[in-house]
Protein backbone atom coordinates (compact mmCIF):
# COMPACT_ATOMS: atom_id res chain seq x y z
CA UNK A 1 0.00 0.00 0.00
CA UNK A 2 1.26 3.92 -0.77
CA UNK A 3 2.00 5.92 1.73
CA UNK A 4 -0.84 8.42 0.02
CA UNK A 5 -3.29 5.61 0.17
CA UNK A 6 -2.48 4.51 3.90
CA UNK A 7 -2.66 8.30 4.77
CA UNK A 8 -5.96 8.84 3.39
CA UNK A 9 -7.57 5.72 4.76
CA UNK A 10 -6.14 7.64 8.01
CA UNK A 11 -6.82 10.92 7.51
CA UNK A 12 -10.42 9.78 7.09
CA UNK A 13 -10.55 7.68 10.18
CA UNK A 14 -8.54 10.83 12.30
CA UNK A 15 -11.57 12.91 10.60
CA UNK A 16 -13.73 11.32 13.05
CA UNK A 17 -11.71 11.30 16.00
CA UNK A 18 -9.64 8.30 15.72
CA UNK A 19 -7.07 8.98 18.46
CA UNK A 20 -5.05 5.10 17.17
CA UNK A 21 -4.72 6.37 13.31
CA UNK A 22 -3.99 9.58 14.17
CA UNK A 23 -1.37 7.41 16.89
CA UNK A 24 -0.39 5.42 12.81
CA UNK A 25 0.38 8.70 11.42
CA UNK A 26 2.42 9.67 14.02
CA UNK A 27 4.75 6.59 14.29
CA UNK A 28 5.01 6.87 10.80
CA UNK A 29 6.26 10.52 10.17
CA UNK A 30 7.89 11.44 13.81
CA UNK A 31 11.06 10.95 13.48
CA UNK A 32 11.54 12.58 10.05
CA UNK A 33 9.83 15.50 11.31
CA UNK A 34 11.58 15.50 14.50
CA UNK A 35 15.25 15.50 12.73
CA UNK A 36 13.18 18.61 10.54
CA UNK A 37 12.61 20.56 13.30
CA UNK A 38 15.90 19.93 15.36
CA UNK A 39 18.05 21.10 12.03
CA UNK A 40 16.06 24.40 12.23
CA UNK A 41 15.81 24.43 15.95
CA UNK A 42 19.07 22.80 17.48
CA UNK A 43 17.76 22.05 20.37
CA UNK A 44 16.64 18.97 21.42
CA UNK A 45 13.99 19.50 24.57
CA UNK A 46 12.61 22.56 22.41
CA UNK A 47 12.55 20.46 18.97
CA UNK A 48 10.64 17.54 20.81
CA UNK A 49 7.80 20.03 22.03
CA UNK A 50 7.21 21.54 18.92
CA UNK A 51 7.08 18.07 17.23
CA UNK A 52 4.31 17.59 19.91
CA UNK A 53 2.90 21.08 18.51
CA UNK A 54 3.29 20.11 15.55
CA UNK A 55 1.07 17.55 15.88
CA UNK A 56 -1.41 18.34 17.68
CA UNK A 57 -2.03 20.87 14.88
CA UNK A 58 -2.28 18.25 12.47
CA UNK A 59 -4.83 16.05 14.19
CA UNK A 60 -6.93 19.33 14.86
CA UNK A 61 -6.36 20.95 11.44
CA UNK A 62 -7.51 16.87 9.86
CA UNK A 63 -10.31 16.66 12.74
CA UNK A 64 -12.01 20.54 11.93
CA UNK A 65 -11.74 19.51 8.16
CA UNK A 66 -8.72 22.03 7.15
CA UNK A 67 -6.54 19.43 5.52
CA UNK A 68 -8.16 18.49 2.51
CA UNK A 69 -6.49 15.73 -0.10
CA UNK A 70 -5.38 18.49 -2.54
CA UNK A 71 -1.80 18.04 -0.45
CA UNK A 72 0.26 15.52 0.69
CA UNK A 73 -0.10 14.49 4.06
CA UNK A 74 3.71 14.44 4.53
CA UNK A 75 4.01 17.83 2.83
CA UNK A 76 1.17 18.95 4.99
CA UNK A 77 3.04 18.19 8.11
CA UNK A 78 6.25 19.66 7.06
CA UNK A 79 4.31 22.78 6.68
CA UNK A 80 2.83 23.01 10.39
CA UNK A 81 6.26 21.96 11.49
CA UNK A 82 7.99 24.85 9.55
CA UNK A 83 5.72 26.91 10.77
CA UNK A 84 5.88 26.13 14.57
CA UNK A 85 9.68 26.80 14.28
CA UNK A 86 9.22 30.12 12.65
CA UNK A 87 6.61 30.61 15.37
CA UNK A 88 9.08 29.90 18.40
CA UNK A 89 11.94 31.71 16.72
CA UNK A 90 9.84 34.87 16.42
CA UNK A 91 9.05 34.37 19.97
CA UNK A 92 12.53 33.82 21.23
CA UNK A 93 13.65 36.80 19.40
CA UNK A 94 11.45 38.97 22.06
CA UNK A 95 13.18 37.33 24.76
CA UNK A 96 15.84 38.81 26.23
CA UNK A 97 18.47 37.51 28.77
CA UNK A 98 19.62 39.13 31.97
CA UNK A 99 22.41 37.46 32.39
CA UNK A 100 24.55 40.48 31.82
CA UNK A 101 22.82 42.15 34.65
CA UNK A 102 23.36 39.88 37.75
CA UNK A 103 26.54 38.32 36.01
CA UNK A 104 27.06 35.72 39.01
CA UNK A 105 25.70 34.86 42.40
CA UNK A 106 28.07 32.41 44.66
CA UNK A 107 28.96 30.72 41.02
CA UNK A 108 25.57 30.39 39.63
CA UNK A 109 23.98 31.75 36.20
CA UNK A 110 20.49 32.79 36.61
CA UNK A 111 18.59 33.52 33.48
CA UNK A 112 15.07 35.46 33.63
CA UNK A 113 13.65 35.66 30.36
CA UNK A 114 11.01 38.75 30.16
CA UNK A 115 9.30 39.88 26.88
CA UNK A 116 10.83 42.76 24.92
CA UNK A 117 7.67 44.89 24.74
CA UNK A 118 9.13 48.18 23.98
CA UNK A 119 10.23 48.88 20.44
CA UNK A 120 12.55 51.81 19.65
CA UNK A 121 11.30 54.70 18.02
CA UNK A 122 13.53 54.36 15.07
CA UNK A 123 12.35 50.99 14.82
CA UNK A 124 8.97 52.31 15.09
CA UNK A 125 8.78 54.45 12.69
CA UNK A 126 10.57 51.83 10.12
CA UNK A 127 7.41 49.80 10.87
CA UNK A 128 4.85 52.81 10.42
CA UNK A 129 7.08 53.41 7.34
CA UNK A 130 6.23 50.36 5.94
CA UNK A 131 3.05 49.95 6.76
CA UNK A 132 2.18 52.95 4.97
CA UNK A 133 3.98 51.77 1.81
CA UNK A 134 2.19 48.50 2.29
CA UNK A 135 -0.97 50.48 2.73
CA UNK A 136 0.07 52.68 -0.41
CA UNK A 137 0.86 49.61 -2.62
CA UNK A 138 -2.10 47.57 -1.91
CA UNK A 139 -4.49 50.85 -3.00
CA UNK A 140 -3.73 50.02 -6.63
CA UNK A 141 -5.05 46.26 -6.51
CA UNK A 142 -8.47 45.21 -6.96
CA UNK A 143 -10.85 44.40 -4.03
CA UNK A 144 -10.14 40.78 -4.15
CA UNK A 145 -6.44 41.22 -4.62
CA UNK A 146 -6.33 43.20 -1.46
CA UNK A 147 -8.39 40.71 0.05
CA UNK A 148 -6.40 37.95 -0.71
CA UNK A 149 -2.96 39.78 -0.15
CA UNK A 150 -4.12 40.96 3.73
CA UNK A 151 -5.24 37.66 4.45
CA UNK A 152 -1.72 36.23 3.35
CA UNK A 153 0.34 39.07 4.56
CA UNK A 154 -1.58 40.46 7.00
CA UNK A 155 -3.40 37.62 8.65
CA UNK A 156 -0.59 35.25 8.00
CA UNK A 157 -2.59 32.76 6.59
CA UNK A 158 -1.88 29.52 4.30
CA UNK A 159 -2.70 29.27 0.90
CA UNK A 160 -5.12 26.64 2.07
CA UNK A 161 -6.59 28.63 4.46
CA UNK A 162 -7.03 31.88 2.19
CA UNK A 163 -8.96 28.85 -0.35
CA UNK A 164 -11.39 27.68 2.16
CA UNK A 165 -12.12 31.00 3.07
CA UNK A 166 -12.73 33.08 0.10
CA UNK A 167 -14.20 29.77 -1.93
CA UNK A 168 -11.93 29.65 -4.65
CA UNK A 169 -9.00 27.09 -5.84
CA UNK A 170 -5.59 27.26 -4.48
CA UNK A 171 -4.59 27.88 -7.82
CA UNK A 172 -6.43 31.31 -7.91
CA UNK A 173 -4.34 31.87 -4.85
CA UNK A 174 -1.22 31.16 -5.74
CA UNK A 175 -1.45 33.11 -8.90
CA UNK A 176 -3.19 36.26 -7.40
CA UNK A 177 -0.22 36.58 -4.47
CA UNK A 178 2.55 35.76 -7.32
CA UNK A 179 0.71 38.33 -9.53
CA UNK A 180 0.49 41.13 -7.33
CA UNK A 181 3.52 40.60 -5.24
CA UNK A 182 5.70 41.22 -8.48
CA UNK A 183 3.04 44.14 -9.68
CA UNK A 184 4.27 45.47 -5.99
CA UNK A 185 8.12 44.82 -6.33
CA UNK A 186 8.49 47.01 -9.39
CA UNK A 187 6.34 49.72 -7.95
CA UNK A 188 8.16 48.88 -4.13
């Protein structure tokens, strides 16, 4: 049997709650996924919960219907995976380490990790900057352009998602984003 095959048989039972395929699925793509992650990641602990993420998102993503057949399962996967990482990397890049200011007590490190909430003003006004020539660039594009180009830059969405949403094909998708993001490169 294909991999496809034995991943839509599955998918369909997971679609239903089937907690021992979704258990089949797992044993069958953890460890590739796990090695995915850690090369991104490096870290072992961290790469093994977001492989847990990872696929927790899958089962619920399969479960609430969002995974359709149009996509491999594997590729699927690799997808939520990617997207944890970037996910935990953005996060970690808000974190900041005082280390530097208690540098040692009786021979100890102590690490407090607190969110970096305040942005510079320079950096601020980069961001307002671009917003506003995001803003500006998105004026010239139809209603369902725009639509379609918030939801993926904007709203972060997947190509997928955007589909289901707005009731059209992938296809339409992928061509309106590669269509107006080069329409907005020559006139970035």
């Amino acid at each position: 049997m294909k991999n496809t095959t034995a991943d839509s048989y599955f998918v369909e039972l997971c679609k239903s709650g089937d907690t021992k395929a979704f258990s089949a699925l797992f044993d069958r793509y953890n460890r590739r996924i796990y090695w995915y992650i850690f090369g991104i990641i490096g870290d072992s602990f961290t790469s093994e919960d977001i492989l847990q993420d990872t696929f927790i998102k899958t089962f619920v993503y399969i479960k609430d219907g969002k995974y359709t057949d149009e996509d491999k399962l594997k590729s699927f996967i690799y997808t939520v995976a990617h997207n944890s990482c970037i996910s935990h990397i953005r996060k970690e890049k808000r974190l900041i380490s005082l280390d530097s200011l208690i540098s040692s007590m009786e021979g100890y490190e102590f690490y407090i990790q607190i969110p970096d909430t305040e942005i510079n003003s320079l950096e601020r006004i980069i961001e307002e900057e671009k917003d506003n020539r995001f803003n500006e660039l998105i004026d010239n594009l139809t209603p369902k352009q725009k639509e379609i180009i918030k939801l993926r830059f904007v709203e972060h969405l997947l190509f997928r998602e955007i589909s289901v949403k707005l009731e059209v094909s992938i296809n339409t998708v992928k061509a309106v984003i590669a269509r107006c993001s080069s329409k907005m490169k020559v006139n970035f």
